[in-house]
N, C-alpha and C. Protein backbone atom coordinates (compact mmCIF):
# COMPACT_ATOMS: atom_id res chain seq x y z
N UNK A 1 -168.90 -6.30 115.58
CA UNK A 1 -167.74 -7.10 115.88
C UNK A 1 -166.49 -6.51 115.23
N UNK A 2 -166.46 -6.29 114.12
CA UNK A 2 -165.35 -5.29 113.24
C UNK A 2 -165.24 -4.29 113.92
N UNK A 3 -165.99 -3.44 114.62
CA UNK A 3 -165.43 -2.06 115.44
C UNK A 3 -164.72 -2.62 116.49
N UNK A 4 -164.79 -3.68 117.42
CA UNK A 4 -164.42 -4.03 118.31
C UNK A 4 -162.69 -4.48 117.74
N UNK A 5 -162.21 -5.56 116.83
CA UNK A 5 -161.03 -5.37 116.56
C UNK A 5 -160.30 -4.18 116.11
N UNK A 6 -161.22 -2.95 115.39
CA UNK A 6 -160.41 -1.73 115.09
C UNK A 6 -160.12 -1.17 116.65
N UNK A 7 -160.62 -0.90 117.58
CA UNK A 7 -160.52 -0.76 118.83
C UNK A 7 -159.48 -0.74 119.74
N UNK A 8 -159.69 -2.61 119.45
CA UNK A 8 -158.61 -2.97 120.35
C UNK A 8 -157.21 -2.63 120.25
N UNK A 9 -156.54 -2.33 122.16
CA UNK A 9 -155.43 -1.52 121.50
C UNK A 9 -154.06 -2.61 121.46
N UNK A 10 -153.05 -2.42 120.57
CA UNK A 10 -151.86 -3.32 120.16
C UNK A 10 -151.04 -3.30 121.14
N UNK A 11 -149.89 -4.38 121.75
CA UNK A 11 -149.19 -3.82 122.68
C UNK A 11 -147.97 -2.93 121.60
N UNK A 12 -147.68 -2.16 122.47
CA UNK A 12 -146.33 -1.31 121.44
C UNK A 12 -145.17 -1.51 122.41
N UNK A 13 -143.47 -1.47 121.41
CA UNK A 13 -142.46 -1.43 122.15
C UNK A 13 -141.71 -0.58 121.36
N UNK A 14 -141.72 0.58 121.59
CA UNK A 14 -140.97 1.85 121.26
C UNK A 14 -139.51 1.66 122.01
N UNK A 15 -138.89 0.45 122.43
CA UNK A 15 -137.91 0.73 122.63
C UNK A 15 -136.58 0.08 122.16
N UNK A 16 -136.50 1.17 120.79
CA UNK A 16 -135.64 0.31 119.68
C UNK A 16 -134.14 -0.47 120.46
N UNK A 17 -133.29 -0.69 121.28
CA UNK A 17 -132.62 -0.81 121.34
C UNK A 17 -133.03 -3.09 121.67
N UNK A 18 -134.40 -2.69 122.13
CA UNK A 18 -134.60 -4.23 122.54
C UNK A 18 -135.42 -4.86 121.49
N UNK A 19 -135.66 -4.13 120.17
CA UNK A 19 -136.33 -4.82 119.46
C UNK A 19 -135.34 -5.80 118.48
N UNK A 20 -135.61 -6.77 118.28
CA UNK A 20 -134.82 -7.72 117.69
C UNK A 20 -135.37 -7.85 116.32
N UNK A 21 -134.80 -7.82 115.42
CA UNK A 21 -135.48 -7.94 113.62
C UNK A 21 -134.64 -9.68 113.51
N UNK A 22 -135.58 -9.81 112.59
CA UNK A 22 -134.95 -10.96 112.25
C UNK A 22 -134.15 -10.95 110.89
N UNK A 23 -133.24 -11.99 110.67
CA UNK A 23 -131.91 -11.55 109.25
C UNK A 23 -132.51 -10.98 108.27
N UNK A 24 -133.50 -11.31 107.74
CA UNK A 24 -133.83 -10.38 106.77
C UNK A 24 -134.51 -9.12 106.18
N UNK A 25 -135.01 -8.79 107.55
CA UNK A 25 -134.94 -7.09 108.18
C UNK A 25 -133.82 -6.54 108.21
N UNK A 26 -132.68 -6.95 108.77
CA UNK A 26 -131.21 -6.38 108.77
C UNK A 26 -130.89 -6.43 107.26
N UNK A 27 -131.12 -7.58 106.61
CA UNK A 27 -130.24 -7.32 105.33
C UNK A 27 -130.95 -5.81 104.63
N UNK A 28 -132.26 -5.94 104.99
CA UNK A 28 -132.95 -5.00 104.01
C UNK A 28 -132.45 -3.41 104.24
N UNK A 29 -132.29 -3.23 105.78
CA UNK A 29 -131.58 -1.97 106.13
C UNK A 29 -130.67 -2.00 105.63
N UNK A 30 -129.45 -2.88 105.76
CA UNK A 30 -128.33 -2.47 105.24
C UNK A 30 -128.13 -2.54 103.52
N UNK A 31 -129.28 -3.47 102.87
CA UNK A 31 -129.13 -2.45 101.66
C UNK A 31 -129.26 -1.18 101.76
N UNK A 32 -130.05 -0.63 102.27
CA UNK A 32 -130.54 0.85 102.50
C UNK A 32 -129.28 1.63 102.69
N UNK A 33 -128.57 1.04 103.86
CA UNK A 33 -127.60 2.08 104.06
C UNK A 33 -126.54 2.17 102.70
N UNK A 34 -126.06 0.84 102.16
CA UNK A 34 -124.82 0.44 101.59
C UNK A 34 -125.05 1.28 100.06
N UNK A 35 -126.42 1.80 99.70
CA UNK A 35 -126.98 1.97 98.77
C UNK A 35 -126.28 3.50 98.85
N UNK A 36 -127.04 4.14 99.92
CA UNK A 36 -126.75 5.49 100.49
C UNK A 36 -125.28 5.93 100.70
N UNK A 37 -124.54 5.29 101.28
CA UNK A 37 -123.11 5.06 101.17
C UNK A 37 -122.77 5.35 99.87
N UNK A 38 -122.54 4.44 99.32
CA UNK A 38 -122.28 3.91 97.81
C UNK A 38 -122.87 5.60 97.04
N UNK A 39 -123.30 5.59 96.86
CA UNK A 39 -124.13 7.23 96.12
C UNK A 39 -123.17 8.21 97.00
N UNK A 40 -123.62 8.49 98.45
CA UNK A 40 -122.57 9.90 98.65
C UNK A 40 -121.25 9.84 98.28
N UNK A 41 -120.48 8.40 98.28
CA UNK A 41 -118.64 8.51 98.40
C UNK A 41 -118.71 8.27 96.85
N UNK A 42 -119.81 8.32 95.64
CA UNK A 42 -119.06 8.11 94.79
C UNK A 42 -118.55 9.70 93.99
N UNK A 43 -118.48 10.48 94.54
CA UNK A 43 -117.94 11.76 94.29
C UNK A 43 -116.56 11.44 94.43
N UNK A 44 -116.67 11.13 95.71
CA UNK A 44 -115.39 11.61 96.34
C UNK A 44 -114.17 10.31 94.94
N UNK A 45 -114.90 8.82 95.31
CA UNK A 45 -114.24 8.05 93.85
C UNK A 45 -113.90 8.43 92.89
N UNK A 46 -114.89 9.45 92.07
CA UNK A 46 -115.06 10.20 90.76
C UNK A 46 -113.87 11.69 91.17
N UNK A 47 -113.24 11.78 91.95
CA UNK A 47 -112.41 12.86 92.37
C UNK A 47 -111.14 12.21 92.50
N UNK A 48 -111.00 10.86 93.09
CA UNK A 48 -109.62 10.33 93.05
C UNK A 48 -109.41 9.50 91.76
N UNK A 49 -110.16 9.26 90.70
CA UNK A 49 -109.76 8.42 89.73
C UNK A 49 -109.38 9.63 89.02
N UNK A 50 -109.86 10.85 89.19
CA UNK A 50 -109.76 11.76 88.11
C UNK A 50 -108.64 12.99 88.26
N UNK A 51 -108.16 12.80 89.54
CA UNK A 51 -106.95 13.12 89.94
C UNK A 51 -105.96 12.09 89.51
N UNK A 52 -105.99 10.76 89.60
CA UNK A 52 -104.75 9.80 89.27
C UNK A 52 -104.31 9.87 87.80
N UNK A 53 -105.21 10.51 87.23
CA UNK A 53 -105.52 10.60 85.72
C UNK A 53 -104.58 11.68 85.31
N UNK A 54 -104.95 12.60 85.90
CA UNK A 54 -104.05 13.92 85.41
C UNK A 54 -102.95 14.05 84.84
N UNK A 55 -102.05 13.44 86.06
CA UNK A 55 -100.60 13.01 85.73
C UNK A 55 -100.05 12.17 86.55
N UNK A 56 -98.62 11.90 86.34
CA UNK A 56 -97.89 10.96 86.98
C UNK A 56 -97.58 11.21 88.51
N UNK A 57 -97.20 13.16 88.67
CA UNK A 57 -97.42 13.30 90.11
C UNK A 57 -98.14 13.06 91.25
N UNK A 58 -99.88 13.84 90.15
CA UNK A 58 -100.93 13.46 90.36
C UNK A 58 -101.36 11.85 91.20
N UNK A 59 -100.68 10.74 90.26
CA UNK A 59 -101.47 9.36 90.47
C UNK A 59 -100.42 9.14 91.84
N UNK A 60 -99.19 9.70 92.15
CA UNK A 60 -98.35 9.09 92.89
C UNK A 60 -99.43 10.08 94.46
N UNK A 61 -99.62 10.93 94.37
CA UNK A 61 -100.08 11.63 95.36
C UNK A 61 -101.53 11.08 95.89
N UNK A 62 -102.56 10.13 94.82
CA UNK A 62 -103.85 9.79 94.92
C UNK A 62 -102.95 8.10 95.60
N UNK A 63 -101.64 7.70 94.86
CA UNK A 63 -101.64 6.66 95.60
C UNK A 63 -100.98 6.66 97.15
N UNK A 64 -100.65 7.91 97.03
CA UNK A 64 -99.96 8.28 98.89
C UNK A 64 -101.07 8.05 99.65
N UNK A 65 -102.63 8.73 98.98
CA UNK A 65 -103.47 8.54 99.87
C UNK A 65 -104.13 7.17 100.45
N UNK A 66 -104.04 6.78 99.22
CA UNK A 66 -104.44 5.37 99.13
C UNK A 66 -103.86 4.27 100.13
N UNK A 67 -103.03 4.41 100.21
CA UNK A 67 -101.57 3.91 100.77
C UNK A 67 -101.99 4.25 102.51
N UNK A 68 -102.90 4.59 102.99
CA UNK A 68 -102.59 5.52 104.03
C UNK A 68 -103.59 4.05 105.14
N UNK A 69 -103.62 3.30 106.24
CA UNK A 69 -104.20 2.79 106.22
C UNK A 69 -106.01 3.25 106.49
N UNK A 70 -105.91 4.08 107.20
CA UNK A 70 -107.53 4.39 107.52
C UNK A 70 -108.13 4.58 106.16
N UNK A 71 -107.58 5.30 104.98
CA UNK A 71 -107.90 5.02 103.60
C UNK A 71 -108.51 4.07 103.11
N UNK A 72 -107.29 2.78 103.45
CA UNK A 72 -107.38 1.31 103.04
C UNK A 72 -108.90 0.72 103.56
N UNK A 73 -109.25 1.33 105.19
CA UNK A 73 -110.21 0.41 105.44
C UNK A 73 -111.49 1.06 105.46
N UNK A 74 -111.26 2.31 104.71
CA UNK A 74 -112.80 2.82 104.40
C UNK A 74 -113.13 2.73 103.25
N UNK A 75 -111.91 2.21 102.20
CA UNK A 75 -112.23 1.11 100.96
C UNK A 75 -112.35 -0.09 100.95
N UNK A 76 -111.96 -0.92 102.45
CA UNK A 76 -112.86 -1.98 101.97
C UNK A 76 -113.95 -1.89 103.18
N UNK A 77 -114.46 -0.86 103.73
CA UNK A 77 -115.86 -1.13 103.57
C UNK A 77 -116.67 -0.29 102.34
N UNK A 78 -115.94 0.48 101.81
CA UNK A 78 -117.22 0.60 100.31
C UNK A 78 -117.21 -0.93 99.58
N UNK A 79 -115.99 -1.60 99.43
CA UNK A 79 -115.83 -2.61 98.87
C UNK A 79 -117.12 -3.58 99.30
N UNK A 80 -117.23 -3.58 100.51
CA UNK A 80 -118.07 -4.70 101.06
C UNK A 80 -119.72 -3.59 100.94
N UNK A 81 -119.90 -2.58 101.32
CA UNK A 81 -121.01 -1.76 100.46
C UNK A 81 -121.33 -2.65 99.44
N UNK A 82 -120.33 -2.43 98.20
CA UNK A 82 -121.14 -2.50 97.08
C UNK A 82 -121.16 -4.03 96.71
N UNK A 83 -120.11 -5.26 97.31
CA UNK A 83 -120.77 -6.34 97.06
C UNK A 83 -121.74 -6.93 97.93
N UNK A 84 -122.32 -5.87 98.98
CA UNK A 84 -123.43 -6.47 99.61
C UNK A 84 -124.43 -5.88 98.98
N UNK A 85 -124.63 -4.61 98.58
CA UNK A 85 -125.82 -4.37 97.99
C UNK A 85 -126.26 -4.76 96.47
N UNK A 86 -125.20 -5.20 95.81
CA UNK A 86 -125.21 -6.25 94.73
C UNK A 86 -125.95 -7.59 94.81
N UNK A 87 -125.33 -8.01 96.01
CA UNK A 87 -125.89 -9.51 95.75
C UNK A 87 -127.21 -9.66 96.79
N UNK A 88 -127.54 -8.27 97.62
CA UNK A 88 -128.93 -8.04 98.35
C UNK A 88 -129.85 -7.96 96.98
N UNK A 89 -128.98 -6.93 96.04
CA UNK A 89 -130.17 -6.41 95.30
C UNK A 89 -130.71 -8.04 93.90
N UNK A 90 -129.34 -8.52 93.41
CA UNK A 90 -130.22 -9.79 92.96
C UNK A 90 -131.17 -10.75 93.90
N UNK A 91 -130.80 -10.77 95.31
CA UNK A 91 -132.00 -11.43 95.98
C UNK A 91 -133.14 -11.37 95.79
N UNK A 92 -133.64 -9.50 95.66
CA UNK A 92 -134.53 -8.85 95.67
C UNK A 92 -134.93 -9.03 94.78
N UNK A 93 -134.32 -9.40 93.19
CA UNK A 93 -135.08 -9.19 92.23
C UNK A 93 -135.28 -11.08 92.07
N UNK A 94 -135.16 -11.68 92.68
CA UNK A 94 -135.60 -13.07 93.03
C UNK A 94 -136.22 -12.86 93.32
N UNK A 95 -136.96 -12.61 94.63
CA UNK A 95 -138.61 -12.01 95.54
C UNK A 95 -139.17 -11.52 94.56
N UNK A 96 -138.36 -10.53 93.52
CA UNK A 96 -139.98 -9.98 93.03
C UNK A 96 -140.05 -10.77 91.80
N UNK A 97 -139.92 -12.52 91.47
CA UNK A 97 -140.50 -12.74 90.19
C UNK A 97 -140.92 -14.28 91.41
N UNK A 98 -141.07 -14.11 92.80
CA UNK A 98 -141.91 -15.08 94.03
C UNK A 98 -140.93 -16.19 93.96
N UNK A 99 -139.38 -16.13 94.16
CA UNK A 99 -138.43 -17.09 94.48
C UNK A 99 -137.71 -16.70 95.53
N UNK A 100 -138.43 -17.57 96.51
CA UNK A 100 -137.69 -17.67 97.69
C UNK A 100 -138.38 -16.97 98.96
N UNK A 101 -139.66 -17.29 98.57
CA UNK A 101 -140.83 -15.86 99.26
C UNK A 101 -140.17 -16.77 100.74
N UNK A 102 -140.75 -17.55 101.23
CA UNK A 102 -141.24 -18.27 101.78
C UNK A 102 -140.63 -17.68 103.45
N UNK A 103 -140.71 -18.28 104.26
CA UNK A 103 -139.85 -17.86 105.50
C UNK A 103 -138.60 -18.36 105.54
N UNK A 104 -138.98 -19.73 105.59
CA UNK A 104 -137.14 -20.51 105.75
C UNK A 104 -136.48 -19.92 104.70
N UNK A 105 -136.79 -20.23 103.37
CA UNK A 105 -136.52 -19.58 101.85
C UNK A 105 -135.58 -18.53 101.99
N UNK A 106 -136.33 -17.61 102.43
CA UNK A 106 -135.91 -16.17 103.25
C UNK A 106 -134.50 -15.93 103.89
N UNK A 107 -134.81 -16.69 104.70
CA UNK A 107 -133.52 -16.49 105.86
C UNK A 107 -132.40 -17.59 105.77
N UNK A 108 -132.79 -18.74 104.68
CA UNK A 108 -131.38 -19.41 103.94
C UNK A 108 -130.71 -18.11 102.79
N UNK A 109 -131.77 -17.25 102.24
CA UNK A 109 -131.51 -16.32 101.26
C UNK A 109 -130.55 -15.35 101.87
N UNK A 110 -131.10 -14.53 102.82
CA UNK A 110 -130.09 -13.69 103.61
C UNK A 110 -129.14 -14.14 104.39
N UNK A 111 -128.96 -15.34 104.79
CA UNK A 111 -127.25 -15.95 105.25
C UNK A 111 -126.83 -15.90 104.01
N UNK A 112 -127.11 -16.69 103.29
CA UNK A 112 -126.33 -16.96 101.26
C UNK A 112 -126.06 -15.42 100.95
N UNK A 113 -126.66 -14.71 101.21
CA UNK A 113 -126.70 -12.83 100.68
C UNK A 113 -124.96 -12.40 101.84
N UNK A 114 -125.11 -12.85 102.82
CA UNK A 114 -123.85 -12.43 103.81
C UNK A 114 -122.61 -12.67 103.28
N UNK A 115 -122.92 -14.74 103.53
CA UNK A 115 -121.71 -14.93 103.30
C UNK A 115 -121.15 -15.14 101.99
N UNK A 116 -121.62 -14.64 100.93
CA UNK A 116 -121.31 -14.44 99.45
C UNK A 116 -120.37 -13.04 99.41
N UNK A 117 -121.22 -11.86 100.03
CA UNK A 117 -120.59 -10.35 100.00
C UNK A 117 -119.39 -10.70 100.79
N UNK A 118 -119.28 -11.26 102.13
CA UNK A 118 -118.64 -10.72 102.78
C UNK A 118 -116.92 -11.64 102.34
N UNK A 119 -117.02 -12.76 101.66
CA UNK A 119 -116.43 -13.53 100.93
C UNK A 119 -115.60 -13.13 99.49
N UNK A 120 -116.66 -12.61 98.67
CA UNK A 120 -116.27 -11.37 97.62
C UNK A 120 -115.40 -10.02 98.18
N UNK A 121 -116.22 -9.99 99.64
CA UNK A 121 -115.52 -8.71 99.50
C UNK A 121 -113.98 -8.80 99.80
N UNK A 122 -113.63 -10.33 100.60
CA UNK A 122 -112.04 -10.11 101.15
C UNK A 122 -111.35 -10.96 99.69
N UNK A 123 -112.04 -11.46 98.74
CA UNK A 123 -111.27 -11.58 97.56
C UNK A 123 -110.78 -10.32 96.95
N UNK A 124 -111.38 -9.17 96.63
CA UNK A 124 -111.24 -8.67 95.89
C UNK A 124 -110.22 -7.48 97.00
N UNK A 125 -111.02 -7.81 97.90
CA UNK A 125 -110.10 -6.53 98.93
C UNK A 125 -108.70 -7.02 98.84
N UNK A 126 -108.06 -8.20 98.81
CA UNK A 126 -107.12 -8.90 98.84
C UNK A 126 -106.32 -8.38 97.70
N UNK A 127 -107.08 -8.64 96.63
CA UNK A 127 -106.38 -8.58 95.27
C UNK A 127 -106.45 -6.71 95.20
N UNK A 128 -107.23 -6.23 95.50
CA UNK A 128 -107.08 -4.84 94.69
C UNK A 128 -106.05 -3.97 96.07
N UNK A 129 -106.46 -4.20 97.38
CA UNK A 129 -105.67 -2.85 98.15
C UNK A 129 -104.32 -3.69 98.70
N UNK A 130 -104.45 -5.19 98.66
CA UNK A 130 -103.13 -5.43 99.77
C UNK A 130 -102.47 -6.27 98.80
């Protein structure tokens, strides 16, 4: 009887565009990405703080860039990066001491995980670029 369920075959849908995840599959990717993000551009961060530093020309030229809007809005999506993968990653470390396993639990957790980042992020975007 056990060979017969190893057997049997699963239906498969290899066709990512119609597969639907539910919220807390998405949040988990986009920690993934925001994580990945966050790590490659922090060079480029560690290059403009350390240019503004130099000198006074220096900081006026890091703030020309700054100043620039496509600049503006690829800082606040690191902005929203790093307060989403912040408050993904305390979720996570909720799950791993079994708070909030549950299903509903879950997916009240990852709306609360959204609209916390995405809330943080236009506070602070507010206060720091505009």
């Amino acid at each position: 009887m056990a060979e017969m369920a190893i057997k049997k075959k699963r239906p498969k849908n290899l066709d990512l565009p119609t597969i639907r995840l539910p919220l807390p599959g998405i949040l988990s990717i986009l920690h993934r990405v925001s994580g990945a993000a966050i790590f490659l551009l922090l060079p480029v961060l560690l290059w403009l703080l350390q240019s503004s530093l130099a000198s006074p020309e220096a900081f006026a030229g890091v703030k020309g860039i700054i100043g620039h809007p496509l600049a503006r809005i690829v800082l606040f999506g690191l902005i929203w990066f790093y307060m989403h993968h912040f408050c993904a990653g305390i979720r996570y470390l909720l799950l791993d001491v079994d708070k909030g396993v549950g299903l509903e639990a879950a997916r009240r957790s990852s709306k609360i995980v959204f609209a916390v980042s995405i809330a943080l992020t236009l506070i602070i975007g507010a206060k720091v670029l505009w």
